[in-house]
Protein backbone atom coordinates (compact mmCIF):
# COMPACT_ATOMS: atom_id res chain seq x y z
CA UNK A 1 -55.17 28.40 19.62
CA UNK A 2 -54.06 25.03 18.49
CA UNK A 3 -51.58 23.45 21.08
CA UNK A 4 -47.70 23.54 20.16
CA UNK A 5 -46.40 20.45 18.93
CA UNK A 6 -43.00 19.22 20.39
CA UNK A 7 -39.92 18.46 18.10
CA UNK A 8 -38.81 15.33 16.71
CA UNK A 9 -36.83 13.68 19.33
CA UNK A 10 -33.11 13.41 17.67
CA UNK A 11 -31.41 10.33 17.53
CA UNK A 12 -28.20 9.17 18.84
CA UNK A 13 -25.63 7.46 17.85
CA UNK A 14 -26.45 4.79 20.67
CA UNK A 15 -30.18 4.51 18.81
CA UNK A 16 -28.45 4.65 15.23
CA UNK A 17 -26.32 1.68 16.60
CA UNK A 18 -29.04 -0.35 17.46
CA UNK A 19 -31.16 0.08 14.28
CA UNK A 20 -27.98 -1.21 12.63
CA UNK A 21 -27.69 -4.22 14.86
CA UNK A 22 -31.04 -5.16 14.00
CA UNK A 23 -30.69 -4.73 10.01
CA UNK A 24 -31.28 -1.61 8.92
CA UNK A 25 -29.19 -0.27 5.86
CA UNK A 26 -28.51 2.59 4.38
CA UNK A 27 -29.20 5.57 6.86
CA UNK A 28 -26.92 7.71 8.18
CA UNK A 29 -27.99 10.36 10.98
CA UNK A 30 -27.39 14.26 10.36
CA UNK A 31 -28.02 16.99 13.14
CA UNK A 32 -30.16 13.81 15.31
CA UNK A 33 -32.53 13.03 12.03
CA UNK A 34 -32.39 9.61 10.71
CA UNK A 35 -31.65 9.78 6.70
CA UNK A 36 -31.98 6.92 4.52
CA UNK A 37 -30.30 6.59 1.19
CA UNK A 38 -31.22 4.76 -2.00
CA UNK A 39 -29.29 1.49 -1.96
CA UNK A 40 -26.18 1.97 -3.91
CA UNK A 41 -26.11 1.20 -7.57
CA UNK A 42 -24.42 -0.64 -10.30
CA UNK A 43 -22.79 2.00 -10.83
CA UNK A 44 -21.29 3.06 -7.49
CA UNK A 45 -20.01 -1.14 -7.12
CA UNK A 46 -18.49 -0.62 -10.06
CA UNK A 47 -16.38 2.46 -8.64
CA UNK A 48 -15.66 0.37 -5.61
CA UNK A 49 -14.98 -2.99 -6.55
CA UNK A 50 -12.54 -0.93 -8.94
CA UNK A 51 -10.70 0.83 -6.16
CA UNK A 52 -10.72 -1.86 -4.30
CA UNK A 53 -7.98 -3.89 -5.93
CA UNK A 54 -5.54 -0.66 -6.10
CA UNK A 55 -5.91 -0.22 -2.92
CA UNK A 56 -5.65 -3.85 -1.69
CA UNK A 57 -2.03 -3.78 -3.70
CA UNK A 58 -1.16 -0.33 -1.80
CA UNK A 59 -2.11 -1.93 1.88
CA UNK A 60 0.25 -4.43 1.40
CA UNK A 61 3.49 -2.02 1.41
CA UNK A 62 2.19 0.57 3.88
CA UNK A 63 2.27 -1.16 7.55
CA UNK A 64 -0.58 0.69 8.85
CA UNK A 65 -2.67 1.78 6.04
CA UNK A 66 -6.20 -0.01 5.40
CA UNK A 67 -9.27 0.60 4.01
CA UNK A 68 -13.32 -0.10 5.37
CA UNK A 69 -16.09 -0.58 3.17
CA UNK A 70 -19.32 1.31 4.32
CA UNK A 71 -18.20 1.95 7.89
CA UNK A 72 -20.72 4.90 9.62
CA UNK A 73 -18.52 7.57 11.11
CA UNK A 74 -19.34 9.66 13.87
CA UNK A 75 -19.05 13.18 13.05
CA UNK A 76 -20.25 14.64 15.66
CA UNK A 77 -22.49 13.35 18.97
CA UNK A 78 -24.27 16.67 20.27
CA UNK A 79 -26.06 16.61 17.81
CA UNK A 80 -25.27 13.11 16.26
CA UNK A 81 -24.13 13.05 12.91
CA UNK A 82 -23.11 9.79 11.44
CA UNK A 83 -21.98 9.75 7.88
CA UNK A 84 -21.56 6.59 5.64
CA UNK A 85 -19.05 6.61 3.32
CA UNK A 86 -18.52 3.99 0.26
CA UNK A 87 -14.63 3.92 1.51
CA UNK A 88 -12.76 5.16 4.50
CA UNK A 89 -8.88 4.75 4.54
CA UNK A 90 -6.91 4.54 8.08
CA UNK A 91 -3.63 5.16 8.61
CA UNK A 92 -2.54 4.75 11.78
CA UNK A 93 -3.25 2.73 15.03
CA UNK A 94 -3.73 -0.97 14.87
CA UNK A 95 -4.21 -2.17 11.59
CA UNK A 96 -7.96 -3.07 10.54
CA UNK A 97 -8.81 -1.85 14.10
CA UNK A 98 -12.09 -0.86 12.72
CA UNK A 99 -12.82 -3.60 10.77
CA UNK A 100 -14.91 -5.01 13.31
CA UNK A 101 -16.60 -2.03 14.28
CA UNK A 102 -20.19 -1.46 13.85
CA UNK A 103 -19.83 2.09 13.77
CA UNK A 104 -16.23 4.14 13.87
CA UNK A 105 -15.58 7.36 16.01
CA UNK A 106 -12.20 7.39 15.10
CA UNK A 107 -10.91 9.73 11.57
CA UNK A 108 -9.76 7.92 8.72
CA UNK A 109 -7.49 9.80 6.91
CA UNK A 110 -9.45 9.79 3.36
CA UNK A 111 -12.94 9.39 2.98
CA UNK A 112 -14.07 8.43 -0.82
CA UNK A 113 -17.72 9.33 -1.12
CA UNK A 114 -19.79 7.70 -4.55
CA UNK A 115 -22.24 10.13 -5.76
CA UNK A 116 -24.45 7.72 -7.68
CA UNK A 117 -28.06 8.25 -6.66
CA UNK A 118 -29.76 11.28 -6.21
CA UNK A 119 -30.04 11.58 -2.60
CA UNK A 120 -26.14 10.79 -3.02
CA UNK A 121 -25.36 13.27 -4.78
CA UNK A 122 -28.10 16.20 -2.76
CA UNK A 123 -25.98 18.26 -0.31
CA UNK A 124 -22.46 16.45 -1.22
CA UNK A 125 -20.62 20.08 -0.16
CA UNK A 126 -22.08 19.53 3.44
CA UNK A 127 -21.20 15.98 2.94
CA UNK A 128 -17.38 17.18 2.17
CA UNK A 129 -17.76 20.40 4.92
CA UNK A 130 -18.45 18.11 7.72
CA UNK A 131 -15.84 15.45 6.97
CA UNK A 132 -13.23 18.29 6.63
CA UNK A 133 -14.68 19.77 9.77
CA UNK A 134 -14.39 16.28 11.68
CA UNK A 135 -10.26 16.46 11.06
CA UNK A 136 -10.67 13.94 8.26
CA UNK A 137 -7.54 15.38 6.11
CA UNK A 138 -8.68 14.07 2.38
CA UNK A 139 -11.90 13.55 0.74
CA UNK A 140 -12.34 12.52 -2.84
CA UNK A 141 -15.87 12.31 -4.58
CA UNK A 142 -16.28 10.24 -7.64
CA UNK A 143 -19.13 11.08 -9.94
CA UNK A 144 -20.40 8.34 -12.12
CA UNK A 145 -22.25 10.33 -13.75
CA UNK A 146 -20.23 13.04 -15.01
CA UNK A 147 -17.10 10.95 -14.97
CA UNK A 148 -15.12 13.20 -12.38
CA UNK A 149 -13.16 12.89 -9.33
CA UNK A 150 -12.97 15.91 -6.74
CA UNK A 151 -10.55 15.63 -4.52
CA UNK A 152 -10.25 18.04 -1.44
CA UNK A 153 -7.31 17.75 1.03
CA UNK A 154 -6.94 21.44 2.73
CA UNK A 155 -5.00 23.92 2.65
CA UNK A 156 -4.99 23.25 -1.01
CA UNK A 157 -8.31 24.32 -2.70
CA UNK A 158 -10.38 21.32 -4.37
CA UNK A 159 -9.95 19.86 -7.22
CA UNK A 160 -11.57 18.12 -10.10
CA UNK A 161 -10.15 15.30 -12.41
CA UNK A 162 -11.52 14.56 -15.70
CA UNK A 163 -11.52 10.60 -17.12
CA UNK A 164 -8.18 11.33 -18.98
CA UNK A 165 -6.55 12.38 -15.45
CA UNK A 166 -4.43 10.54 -13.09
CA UNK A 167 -5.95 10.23 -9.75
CA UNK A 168 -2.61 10.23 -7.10
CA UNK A 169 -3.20 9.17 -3.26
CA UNK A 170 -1.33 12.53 -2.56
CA UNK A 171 0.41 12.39 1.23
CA UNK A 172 -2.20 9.71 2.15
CA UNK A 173 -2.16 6.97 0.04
CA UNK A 174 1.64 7.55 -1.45
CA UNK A 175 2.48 5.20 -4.34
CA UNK A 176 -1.30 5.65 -5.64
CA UNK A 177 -2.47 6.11 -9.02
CA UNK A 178 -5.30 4.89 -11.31
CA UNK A 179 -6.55 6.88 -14.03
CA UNK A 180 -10.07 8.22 -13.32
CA UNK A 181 -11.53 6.61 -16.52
CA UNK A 182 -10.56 3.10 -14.83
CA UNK A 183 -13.05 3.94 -12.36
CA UNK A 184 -16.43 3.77 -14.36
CA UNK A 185 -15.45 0.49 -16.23
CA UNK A 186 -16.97 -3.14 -15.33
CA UNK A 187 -14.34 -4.46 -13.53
CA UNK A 188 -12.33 -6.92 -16.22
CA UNK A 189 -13.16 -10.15 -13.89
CA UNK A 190 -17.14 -9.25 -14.02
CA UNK A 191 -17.93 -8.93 -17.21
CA UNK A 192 -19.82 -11.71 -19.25
């Protein structure tokens, strides 16, 4: 009879740390296994770079509201699950606390999640479960490709927004609103 082999050894977040210290990109940890994702696409900066002007307006009148660009979150240490989400919006403690922070243990308030490649877009309910599970109060997932936005901020049940919607920051971005189509365009200042 052929010997047992032993398990993977999980990761933690100490190891996923380190491999970002040295470079690495693109992995996140889930349940102790290292996953890495497909770089993002053209079409996920396009979603970002065109929140991020919205939301650079919106900082500026809420004292302690800020947002982090592809800042791992710790979900969970035991065992370690670090998430990476395109956007991650704090509102309270010292602002851009966690700007300088290789890796965040602390709950943003929103998470916006980009599902642009495949592996993106595989098991984004789990992806949404565990950041609701973690105490983060709002997730919103923007699909490039079928030009929606779900938004999910319990107890209300989820819901989607078509291009010809309004997408509203709800209780945690108040005073937000861009309208969903905005979101799949080439920014105006990019295109040639």
């Amino acid at each position: 009879m052929p010997p047992l082999s032993e398990p993977d050894p999980k990761l933690t977040v100490e190891q996923y740390e380190d491999r970002l210290a040295e470079g690495d990109r693109w992995i996140e940890i889930v349940a102790g296994r290292l996953v890495r994702l497909d770089p993002p696409d053209e079409q996920h900066g396009d979603v970002v770079r065109n929140l991020s002007r919205p939301l650079a307006n919106l900082v500026k009148t809420l004292p302690t509201t800020y947002a982090c660009f592809e800042l791992p979150l710790v979900l969970s240490r035991d065992p370690a699950t670090v998430r990476c989400p395109a956007i991650s919006c704090f509102d309270s403690g010292d602002r851009f606390a966690e700007s300088d922070h290789l890796v965040s243990e602390n709950r943003p308030a929103l998470v916006i999640e980009v599902a642009s490649t495949n592996d993106r877009r595989e098991g984004m309910s789990e992806r949404v479960k565990g950041y609701l599970n973690a105490g983060i109060r709002c997730v919103w997932v923007i699909d490039p490709v079928t030009r929606h936005v779900h938004q999910f901020e319990p107890p209300a049940p989820g819901r989607m927004l078509k291009e010809t919607q309004m997408l509203s920051g709800g209780s945690v971005l108040p005073g937000f609103q861009l309208l969903v189509a905005d979101l799949f365009q080439r920014p105006k200042w990019d295109r040639s």
